[in-house]
Structure formats: structure tokens, C-alpha cells
PDB file of N, CA and C in Angstrom:
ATOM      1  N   UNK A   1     -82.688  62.059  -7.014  1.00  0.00           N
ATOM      2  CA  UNK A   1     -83.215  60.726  -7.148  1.00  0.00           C
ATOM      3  C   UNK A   1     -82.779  59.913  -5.924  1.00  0.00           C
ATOM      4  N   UNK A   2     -83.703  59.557  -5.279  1.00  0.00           N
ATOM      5  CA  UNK A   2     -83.545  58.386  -3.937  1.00  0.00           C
ATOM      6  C   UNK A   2     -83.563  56.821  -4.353  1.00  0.00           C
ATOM      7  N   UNK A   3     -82.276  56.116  -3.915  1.00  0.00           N
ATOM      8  CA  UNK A   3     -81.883  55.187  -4.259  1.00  0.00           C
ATOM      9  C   UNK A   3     -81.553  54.238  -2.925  1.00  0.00           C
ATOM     10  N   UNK A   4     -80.983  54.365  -2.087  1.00  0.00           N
ATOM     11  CA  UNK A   4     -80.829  53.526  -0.967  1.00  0.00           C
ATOM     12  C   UNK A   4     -80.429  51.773  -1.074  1.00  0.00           C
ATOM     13  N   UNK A   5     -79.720  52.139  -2.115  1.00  0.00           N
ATOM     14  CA  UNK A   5     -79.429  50.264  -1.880  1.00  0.00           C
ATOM     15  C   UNK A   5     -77.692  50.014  -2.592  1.00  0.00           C
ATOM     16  N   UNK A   6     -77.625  49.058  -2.312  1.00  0.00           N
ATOM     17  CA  UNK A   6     -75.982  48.741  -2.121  1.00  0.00           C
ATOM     18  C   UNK A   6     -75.817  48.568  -3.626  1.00  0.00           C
ATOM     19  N   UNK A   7     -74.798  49.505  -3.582  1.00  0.00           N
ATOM     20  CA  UNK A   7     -74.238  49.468  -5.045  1.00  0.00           C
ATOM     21  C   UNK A   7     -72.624  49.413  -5.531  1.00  0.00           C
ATOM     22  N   UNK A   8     -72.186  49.059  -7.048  1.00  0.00           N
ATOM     23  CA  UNK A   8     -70.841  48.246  -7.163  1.00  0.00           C
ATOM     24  C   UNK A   8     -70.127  49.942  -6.843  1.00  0.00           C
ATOM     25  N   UNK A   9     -68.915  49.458  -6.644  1.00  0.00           N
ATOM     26  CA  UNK A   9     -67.655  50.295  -5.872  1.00  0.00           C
ATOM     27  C   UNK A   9     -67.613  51.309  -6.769  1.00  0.00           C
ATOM     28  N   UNK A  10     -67.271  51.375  -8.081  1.00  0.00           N
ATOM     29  CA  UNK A  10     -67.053  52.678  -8.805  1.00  0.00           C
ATOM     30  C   UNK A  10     -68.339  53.144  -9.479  1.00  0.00           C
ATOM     31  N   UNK A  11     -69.592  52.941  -9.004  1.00  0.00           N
ATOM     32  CA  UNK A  11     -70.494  53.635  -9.142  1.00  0.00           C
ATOM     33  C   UNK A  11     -70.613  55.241  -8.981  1.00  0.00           C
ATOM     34  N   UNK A  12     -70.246  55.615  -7.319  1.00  0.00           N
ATOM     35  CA  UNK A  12     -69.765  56.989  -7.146  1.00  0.00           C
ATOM     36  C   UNK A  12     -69.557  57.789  -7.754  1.00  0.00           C
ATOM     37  N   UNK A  13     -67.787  57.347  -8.712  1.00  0.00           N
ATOM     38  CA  UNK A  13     -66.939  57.694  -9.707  1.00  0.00           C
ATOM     39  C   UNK A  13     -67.720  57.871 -10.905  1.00  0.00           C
ATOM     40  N   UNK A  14     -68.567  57.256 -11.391  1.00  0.00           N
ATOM     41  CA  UNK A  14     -69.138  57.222 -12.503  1.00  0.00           C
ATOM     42  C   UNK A  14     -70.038  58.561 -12.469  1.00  0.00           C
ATOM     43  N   UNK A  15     -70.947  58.190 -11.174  1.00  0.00           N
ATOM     44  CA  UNK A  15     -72.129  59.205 -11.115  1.00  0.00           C
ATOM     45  C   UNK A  15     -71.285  60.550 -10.924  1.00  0.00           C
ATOM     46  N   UNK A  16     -70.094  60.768 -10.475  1.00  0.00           N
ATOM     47  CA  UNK A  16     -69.213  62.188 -10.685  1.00  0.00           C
ATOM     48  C   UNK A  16     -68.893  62.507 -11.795  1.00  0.00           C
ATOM     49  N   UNK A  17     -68.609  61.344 -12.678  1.00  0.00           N
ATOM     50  CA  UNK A  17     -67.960  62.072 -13.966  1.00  0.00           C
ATOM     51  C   UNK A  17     -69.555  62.251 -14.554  1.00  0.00           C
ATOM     52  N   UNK A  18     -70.250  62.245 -14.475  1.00  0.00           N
ATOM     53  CA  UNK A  18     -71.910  63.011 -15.299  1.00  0.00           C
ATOM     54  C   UNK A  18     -71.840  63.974 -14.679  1.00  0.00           C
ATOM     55  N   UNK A  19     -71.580  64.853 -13.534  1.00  0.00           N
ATOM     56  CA  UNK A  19     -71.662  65.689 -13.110  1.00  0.00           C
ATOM     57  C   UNK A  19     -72.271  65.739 -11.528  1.00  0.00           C
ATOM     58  N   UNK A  20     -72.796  64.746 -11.379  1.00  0.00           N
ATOM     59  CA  UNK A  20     -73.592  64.460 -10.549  1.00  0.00           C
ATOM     60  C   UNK A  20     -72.964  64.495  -8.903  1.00  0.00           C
ATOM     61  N   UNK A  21     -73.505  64.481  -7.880  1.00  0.00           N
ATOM     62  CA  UNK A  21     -73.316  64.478  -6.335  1.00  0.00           C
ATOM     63  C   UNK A  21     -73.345  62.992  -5.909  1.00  0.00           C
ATOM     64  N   UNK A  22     -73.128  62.164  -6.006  1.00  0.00           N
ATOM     65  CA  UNK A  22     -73.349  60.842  -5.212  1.00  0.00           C
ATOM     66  C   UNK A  22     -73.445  60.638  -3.993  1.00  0.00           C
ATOM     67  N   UNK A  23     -74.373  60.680  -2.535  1.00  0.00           N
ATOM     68  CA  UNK A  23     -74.591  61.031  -1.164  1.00  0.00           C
ATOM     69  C   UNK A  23     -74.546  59.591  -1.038  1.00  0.00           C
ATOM     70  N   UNK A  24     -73.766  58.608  -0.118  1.00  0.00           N
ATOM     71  CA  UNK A  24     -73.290  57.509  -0.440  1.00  0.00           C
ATOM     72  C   UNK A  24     -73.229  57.729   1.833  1.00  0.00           C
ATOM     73  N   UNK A  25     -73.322  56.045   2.373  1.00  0.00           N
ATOM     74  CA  UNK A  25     -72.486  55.818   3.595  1.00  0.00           C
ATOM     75  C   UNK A  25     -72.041  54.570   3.238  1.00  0.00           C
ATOM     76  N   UNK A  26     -70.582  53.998   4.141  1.00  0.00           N
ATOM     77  CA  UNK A  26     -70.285  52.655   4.220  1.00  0.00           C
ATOM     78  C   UNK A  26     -71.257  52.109   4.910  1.00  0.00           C
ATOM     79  N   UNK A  27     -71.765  50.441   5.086  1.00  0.00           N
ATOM     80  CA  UNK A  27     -72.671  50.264   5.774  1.00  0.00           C
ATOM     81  C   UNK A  27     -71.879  49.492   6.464  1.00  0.00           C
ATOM     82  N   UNK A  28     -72.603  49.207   7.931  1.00  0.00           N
ATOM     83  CA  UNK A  28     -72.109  47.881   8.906  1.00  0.00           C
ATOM     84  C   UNK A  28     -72.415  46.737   8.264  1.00  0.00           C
ATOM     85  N   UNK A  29     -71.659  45.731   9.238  1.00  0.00           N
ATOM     86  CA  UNK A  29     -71.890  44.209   8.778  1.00  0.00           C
ATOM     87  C   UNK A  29     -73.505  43.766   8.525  1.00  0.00           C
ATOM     88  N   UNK A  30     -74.120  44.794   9.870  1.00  0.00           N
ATOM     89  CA  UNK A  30     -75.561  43.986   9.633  1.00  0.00           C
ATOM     90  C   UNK A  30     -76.368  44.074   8.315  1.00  0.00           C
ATOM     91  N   UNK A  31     -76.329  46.020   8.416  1.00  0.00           N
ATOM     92  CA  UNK A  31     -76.549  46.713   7.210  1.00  0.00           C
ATOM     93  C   UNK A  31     -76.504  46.014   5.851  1.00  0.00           C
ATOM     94  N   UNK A  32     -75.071  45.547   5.161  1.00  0.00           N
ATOM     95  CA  UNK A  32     -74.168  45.180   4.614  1.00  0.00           C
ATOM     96  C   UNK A  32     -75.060  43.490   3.915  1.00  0.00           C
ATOM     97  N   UNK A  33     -75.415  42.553   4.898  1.00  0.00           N
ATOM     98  CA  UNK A  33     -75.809  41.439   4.854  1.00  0.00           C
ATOM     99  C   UNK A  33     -77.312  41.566   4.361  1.00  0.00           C
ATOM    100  N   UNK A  34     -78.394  42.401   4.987  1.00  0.00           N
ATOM    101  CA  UNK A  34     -79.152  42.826   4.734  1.00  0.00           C
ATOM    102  C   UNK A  34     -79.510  43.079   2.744  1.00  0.00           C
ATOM    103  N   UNK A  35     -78.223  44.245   2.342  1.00  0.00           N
ATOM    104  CA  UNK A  35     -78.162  44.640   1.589  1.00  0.00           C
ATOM    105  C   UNK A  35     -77.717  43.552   0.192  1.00  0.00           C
ATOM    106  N   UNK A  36     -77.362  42.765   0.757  1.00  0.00           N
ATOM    107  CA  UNK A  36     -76.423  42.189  -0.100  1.00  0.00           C
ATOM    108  C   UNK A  36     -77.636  40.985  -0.256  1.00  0.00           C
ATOM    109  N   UNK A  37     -78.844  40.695   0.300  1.00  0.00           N
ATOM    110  CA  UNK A  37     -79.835  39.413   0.236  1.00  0.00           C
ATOM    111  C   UNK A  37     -80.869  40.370  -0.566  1.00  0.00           C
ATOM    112  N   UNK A  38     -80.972  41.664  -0.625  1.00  0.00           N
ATOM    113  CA  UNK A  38     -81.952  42.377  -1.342  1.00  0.00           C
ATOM    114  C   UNK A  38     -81.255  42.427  -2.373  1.00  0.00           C
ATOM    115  N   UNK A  39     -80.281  42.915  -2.627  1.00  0.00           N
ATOM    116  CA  UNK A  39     -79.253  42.839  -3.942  1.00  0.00           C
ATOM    117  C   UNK A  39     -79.577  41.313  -4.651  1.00  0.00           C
ATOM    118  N   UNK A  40     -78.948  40.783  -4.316  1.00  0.00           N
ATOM    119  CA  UNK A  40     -79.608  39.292  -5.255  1.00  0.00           C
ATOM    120  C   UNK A  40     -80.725  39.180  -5.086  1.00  0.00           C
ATOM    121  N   UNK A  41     -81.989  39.197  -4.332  1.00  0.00           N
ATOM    122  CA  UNK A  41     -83.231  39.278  -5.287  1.00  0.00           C
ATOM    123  C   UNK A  41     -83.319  40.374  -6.047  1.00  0.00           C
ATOM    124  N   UNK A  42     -82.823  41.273  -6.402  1.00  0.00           N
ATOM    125  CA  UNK A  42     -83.022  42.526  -7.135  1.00  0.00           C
ATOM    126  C   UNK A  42     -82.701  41.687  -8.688  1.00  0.00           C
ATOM    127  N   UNK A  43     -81.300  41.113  -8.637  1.00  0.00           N
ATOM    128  CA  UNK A  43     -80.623  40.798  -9.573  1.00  0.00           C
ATOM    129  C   UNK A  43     -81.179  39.420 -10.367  1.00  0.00           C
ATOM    130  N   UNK A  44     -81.747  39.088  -9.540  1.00  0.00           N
ATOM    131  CA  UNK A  44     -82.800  37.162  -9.864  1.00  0.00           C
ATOM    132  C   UNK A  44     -83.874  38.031 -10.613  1.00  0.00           C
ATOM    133  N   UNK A  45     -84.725  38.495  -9.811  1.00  0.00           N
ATOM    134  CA  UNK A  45     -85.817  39.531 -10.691  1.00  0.00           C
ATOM    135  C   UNK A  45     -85.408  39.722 -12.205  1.00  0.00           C
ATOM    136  N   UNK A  46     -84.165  40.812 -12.117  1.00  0.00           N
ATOM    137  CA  UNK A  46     -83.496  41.348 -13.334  1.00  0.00           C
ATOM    138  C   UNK A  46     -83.446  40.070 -14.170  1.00  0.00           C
ATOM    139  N   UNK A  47     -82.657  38.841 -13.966  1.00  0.00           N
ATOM    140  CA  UNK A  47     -82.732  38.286 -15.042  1.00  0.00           C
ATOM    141  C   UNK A  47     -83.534  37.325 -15.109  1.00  0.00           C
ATOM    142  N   UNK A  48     -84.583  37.102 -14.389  1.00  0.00           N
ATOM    143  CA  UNK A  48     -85.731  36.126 -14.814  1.00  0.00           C
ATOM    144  C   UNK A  48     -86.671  37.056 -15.488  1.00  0.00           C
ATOM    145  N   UNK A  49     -86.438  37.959 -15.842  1.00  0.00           N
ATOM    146  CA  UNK A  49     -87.229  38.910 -16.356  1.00  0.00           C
ATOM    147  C   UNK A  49     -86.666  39.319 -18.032  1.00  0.00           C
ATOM    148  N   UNK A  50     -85.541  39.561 -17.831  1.00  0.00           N
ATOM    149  CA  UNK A  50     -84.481  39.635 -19.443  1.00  0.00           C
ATOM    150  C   UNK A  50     -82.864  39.038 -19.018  1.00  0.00           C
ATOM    151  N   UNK A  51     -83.461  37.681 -19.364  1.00  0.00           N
ATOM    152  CA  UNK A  51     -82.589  37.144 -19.271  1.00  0.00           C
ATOM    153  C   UNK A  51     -81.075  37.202 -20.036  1.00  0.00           C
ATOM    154  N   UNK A  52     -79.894  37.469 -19.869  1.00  0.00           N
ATOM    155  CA  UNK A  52     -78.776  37.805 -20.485  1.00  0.00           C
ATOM    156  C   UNK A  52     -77.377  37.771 -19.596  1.00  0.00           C
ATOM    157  N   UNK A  53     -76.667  37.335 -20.164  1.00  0.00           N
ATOM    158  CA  UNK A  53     -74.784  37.215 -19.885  1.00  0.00           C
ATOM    159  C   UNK A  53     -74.327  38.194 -18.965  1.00  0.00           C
ATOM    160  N   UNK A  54     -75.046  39.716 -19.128  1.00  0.00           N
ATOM    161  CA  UNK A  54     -75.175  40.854 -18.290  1.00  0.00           C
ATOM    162  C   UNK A  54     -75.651  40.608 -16.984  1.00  0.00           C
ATOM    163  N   UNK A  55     -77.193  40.185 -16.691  1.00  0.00           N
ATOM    164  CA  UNK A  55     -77.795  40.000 -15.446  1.00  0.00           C
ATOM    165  C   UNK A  55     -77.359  38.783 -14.976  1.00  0.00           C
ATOM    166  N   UNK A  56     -76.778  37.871 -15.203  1.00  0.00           N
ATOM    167  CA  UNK A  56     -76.073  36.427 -15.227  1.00  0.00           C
ATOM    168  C   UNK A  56     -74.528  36.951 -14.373  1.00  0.00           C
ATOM    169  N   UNK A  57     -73.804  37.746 -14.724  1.00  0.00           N
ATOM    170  CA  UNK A  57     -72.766  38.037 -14.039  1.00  0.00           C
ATOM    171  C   UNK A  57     -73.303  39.273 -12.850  1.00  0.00           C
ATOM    172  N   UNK A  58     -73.941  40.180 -13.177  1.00  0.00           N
ATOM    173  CA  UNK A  58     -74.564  40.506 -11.676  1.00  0.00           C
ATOM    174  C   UNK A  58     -74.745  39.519 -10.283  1.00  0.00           C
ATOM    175  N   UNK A  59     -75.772  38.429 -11.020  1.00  0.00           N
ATOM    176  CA  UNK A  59     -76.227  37.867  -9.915  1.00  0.00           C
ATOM    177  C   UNK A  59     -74.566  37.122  -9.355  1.00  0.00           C
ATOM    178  N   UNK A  60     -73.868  36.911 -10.138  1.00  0.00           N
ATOM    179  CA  UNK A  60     -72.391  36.099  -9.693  1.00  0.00           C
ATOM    180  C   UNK A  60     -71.606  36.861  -8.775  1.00  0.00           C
ATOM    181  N   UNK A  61     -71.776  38.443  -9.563  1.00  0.00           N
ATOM    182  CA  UNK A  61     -71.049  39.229  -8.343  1.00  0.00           C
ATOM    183  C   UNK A  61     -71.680  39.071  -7.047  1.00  0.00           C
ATOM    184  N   UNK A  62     -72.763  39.389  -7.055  1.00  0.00           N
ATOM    185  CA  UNK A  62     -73.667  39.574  -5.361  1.00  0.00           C
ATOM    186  C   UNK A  62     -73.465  38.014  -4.661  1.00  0.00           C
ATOM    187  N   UNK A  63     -73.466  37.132  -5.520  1.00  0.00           N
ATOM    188  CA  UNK A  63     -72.552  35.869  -4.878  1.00  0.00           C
ATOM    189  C   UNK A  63     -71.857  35.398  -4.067  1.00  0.00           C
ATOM    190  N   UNK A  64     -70.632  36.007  -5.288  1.00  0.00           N
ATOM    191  CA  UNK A  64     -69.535  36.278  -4.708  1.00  0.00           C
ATOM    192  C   UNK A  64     -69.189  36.824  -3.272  1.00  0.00           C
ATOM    193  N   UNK A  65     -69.704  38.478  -3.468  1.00  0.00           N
ATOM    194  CA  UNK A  65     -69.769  39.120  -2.269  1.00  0.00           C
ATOM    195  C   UNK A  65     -70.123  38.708  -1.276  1.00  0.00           C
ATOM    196  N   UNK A  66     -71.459  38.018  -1.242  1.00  0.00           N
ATOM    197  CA  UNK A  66     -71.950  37.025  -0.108  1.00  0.00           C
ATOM    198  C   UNK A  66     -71.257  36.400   0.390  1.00  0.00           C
ATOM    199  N   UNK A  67     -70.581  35.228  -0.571  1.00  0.00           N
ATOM    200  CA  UNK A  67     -69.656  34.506   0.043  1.00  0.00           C
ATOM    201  C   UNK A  67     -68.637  34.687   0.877  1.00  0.00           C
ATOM    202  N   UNK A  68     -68.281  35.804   0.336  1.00  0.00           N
ATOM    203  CA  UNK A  68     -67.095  36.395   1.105  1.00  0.00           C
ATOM    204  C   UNK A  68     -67.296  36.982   2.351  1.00  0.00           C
ATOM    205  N   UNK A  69     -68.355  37.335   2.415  1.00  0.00           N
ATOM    206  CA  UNK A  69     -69.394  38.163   3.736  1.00  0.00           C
ATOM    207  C   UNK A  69     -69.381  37.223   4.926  1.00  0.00           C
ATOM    208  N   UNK A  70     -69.714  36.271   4.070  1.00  0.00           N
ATOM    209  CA  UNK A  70     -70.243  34.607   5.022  1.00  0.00           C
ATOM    210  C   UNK A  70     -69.269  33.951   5.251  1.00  0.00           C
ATOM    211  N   UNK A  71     -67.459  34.366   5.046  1.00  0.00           N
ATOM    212  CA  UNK A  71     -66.427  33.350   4.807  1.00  0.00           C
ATOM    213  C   UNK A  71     -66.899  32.126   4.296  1.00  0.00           C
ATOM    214  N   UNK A  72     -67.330  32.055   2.914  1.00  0.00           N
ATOM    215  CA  UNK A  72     -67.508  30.902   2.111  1.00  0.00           C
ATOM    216  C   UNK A  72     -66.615  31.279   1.054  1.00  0.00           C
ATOM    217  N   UNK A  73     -65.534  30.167   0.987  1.00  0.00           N
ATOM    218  CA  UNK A  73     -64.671  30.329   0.072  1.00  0.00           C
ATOM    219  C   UNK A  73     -64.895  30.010  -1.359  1.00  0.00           C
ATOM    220  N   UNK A  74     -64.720  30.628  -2.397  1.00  0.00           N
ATOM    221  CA  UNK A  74     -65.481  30.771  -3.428  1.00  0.00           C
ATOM    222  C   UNK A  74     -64.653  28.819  -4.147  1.00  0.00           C
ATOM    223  N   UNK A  75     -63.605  28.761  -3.894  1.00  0.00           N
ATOM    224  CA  UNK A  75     -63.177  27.505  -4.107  1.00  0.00           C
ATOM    225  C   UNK A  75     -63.833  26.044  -3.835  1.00  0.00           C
ATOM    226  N   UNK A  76     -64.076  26.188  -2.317  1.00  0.00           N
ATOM    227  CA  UNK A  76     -64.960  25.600  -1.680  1.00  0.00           C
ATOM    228  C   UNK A  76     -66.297  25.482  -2.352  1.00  0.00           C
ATOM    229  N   UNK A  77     -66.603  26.821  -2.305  1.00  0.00           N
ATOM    230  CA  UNK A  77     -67.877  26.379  -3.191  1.00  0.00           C
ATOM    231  C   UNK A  77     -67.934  25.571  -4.553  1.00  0.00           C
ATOM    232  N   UNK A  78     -67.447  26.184  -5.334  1.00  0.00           N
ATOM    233  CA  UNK A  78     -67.356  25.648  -6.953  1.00  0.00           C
ATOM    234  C   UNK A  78     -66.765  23.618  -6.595  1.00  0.00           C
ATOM    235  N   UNK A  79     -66.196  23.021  -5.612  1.00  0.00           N
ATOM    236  CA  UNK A  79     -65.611  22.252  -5.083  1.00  0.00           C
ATOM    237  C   UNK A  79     -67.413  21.166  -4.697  1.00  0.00           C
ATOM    238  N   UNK A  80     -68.042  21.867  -3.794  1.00  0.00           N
ATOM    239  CA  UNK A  80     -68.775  21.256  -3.236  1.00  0.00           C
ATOM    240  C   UNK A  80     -70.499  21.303  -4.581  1.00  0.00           C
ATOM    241  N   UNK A  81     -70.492  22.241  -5.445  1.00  0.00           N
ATOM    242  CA  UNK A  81     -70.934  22.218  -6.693  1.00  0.00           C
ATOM    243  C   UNK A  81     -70.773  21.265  -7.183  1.00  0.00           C
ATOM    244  N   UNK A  82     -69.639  21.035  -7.353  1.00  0.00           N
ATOM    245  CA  UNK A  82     -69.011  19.487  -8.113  1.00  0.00           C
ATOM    246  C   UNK A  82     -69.279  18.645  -8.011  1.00  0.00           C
ATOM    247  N   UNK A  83     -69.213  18.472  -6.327  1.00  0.00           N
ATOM    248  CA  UNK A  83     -69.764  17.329  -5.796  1.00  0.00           C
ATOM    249  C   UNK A  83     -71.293  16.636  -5.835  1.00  0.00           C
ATOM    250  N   UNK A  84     -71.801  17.656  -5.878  1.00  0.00           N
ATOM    251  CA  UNK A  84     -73.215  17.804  -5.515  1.00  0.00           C
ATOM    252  C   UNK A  84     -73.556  17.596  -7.374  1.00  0.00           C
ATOM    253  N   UNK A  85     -73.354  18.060  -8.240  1.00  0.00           N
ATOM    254  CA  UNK A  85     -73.622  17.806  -9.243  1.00  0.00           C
ATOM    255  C   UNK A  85     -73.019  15.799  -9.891  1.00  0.00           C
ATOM    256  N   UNK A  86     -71.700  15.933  -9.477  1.00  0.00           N
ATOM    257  CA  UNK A  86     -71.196  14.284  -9.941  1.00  0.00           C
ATOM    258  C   UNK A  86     -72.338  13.477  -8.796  1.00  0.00           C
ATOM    259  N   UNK A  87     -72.770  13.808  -7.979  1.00  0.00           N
ATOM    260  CA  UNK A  87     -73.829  12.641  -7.295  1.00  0.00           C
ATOM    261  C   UNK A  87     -75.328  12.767  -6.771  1.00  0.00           C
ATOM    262  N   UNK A  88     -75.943  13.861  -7.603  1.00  0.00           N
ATOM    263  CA  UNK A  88     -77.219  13.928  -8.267  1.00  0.00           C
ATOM    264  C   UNK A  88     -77.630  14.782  -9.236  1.00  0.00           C
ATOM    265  N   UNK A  89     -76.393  15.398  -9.843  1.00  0.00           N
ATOM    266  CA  UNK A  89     -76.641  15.763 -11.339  1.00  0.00           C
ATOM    267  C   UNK A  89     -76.548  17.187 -11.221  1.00  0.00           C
ATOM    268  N   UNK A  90     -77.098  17.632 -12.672  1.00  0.00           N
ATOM    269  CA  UNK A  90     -77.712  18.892 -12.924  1.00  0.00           C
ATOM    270  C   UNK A  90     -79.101  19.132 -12.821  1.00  0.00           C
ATOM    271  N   UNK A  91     -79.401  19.995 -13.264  1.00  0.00           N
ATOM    272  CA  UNK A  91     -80.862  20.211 -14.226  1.00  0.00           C
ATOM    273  C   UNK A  91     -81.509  20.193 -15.755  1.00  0.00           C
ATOM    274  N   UNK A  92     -79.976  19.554 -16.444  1.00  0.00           N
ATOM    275  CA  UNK A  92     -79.996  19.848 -17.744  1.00  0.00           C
ATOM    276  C   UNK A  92     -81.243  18.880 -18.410  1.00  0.00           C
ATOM    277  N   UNK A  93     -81.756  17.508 -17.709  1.00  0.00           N
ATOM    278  CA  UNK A  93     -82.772  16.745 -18.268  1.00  0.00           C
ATOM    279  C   UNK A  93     -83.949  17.135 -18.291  1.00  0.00           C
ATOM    280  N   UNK A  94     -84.430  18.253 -17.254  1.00  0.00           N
ATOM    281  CA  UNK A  94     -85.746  18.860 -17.202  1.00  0.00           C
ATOM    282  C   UNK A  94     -86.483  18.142 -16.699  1.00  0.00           C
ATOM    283  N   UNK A  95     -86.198  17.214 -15.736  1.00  0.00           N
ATOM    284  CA  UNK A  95     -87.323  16.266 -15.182  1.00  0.00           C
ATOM    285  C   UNK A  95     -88.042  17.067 -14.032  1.00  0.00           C
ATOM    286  N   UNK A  96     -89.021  16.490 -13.959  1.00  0.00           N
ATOM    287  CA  UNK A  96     -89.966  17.675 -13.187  1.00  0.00           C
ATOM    288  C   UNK A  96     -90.754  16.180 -12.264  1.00  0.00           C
ATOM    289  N   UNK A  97     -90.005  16.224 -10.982  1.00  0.00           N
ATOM    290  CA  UNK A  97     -90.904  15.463  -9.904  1.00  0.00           C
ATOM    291  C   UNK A  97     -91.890  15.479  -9.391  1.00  0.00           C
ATOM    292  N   UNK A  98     -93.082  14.491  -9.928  1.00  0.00           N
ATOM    293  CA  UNK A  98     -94.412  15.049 -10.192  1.00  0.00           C
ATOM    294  C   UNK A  98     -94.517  14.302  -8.366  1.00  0.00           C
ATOM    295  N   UNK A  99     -94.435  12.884  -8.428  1.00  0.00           N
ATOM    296  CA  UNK A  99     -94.720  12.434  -6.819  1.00  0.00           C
ATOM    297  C   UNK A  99     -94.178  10.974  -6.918  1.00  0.00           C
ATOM    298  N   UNK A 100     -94.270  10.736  -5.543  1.00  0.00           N
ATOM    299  CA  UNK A 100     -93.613   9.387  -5.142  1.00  0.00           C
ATOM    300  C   UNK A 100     -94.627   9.010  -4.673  1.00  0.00           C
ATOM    301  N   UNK A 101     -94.535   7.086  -4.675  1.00  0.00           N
ATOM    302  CA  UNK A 101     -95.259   6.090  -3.951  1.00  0.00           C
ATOM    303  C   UNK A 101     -94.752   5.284  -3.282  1.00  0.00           C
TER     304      UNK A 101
END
């Protein structure tokens, strides 16, 4: 089975204990960045599609990883979230900006 896309760390391990061969490379940075922007649309797909707590922490990991890729400190972030939410909100009202005059 041909697979070609970036996958979590003890995947390998897993696919060995079934019995299986896992043909695996580390990738470069470019590689790596590449992989990691197809990975979260993979994972947005996944849960706009069945949505669940499962595909919800996927997309957090590939996040994560990003962030870390990008030196964006995950602190920083959740920090500037904050911000950005205490001084124009959430989305929780559902307002939908039809147009301005």
C-alpha cells in the first residue's frame, strides 16, 4: 500500500507490531513544511466531514507541529488568541456579515 505523507512518530512501531514492513524517510525542512500544510488540510477535510474530539485533536497536533516548525511559540499563540478574541470576540453569536454602507 502507497502512502507518502507525513505521519505521527509511532506509527512505524505500530505498523511492525501487525507484522508489517513500514518503508519510511526523515524528510528535510522543505519537505517537512510542505508536508505538514497537506497534513492539516487532510485533517480539516477529516473533520468537516465527521466531525469529533478525535479529528479535533489531530488537527491540534499538525498545529502544534507547525508552530514549532515556524518557531511560533505555542504560548504566544494561545496569548495572542486571547487577545484577539477579548477585542473582537469569538464566533459563538453566528453573525454572518452580509455588507456595509
Amino acid at each position: 500500500m502507497q502512502f507518502n505523507k507525513l505521519v505521527r512518530d509511532k506509527i512505524p512501531e505500530i505498523i511492525r507490531s501487525r507484522g508489517e514492513t513500514p518503508f519510511v524517510h526523515i524528510a528535510d525542512s522543505k519537505e517537512y513544511e510542505k508536508a505538514l500544510e497537506e497534513k492539516l488540510r487532510e485533517e480539516v477535510t477529516e473533520f468537516l466531514e465527521k466531525p469529533s474530539v478525535e479529528e479535533a485533536a489531530d488537527i491540534l497536533e499538525v498545529l502544534r507541529a507547525t508552530c514549532a516548525f515556524k518557531d511560533i511559540d505555542i504560548t504566544a499563540l494561545e496569548k495572542a488568541r486571547q487577545k484577539k478574541y477579548d477585542e473582537r470576540g469569538g464566533f459563538e453569536k453566528r453573525i454572518i456579515l452580509e455588507r456595509t454602507e
